[in-house]
C-alpha atoms as a PDB file:
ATOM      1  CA  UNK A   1     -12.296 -11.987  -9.866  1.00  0.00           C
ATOM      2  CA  UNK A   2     -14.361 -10.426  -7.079  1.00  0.00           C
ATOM      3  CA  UNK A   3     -13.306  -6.779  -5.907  1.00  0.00           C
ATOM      4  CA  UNK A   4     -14.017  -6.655  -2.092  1.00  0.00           C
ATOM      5  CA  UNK A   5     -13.767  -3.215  -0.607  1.00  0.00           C
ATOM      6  CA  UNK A   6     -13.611  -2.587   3.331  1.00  0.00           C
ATOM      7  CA  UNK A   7     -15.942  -0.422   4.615  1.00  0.00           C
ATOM      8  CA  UNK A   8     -14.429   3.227   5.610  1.00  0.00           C
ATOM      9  CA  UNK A   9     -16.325   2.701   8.590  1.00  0.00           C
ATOM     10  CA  UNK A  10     -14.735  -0.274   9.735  1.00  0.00           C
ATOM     11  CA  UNK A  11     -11.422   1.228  12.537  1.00  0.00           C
ATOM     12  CA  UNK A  12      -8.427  -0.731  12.451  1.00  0.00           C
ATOM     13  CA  UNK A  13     -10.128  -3.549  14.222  1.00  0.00           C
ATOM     14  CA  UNK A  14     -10.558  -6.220  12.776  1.00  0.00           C
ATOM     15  CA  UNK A  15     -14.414  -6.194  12.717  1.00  0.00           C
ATOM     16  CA  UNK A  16     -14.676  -5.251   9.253  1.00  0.00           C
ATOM     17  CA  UNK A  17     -17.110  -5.125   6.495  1.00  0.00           C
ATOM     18  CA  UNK A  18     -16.724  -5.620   3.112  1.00  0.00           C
ATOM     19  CA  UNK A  19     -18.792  -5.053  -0.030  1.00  0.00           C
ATOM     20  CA  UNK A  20     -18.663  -5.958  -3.663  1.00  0.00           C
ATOM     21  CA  UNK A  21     -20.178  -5.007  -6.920  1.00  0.00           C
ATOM     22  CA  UNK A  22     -21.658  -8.064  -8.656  1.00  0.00           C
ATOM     23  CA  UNK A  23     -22.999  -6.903 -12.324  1.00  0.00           C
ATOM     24  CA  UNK A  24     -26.702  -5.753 -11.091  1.00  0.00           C
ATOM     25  CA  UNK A  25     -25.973  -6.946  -7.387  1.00  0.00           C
ATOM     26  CA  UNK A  26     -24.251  -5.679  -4.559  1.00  0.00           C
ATOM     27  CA  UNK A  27     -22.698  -8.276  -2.271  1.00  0.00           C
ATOM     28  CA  UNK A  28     -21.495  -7.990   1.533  1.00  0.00           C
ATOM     29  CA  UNK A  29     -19.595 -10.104   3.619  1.00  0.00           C
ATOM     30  CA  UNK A  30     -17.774  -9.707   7.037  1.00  0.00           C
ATOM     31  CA  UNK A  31     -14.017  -9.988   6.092  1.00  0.00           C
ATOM     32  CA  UNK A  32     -13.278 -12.764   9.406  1.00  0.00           C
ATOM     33  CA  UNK A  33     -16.140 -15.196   8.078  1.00  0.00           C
ATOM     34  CA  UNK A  34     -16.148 -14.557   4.366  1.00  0.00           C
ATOM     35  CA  UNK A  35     -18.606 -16.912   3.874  1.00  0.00           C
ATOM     36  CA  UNK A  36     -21.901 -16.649   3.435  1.00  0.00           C
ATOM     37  CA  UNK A  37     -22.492 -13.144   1.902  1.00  0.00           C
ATOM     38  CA  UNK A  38     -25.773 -11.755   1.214  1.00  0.00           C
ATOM     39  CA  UNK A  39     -26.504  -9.712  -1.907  1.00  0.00           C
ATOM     40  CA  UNK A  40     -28.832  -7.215  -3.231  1.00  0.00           C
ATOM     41  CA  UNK A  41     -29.831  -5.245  -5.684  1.00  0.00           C
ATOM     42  CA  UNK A  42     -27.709  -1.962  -6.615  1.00  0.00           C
ATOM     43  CA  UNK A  43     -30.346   0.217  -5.953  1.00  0.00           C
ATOM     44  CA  UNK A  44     -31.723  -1.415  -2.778  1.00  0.00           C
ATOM     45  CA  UNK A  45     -27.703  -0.895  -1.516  1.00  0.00           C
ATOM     46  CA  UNK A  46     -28.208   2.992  -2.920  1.00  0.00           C
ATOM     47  CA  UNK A  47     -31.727   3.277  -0.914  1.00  0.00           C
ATOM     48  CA  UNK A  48     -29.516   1.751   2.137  1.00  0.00           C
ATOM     49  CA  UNK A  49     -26.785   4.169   1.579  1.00  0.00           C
ATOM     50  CA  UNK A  50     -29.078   7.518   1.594  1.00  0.00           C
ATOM     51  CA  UNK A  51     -30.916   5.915   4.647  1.00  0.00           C
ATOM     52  CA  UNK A  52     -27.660   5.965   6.751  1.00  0.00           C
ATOM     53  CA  UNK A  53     -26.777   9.961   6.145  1.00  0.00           C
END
């Protein structure tokens, strides 16, 4: 089983993103079309991450 988190950034709306950790992957998908999702590596999503402060 999957573990989808929402994004803290995502209000009350329902515009929401949600991410996943997939063994060496890290998946996202937007929670009112859960399909397709796109994956990448953990540290790609960690490069993302410190981009974004």
């Amino acid at each position: 089983m999957t573990l989808w988190r929402k994004s803290s950034r995502s209000a009350s709306s329902a515009n929401c993103v949600e991410v996943a950790r997939l063994q060496e992957r890290v998946a996202a998908r937007d929670s009112k079309n859960p399909t397709p999702t796109i994956s990448v590596p953990v540290g790609s999503w960690a490069r993302f991450l410190r981009s974004q402060r």
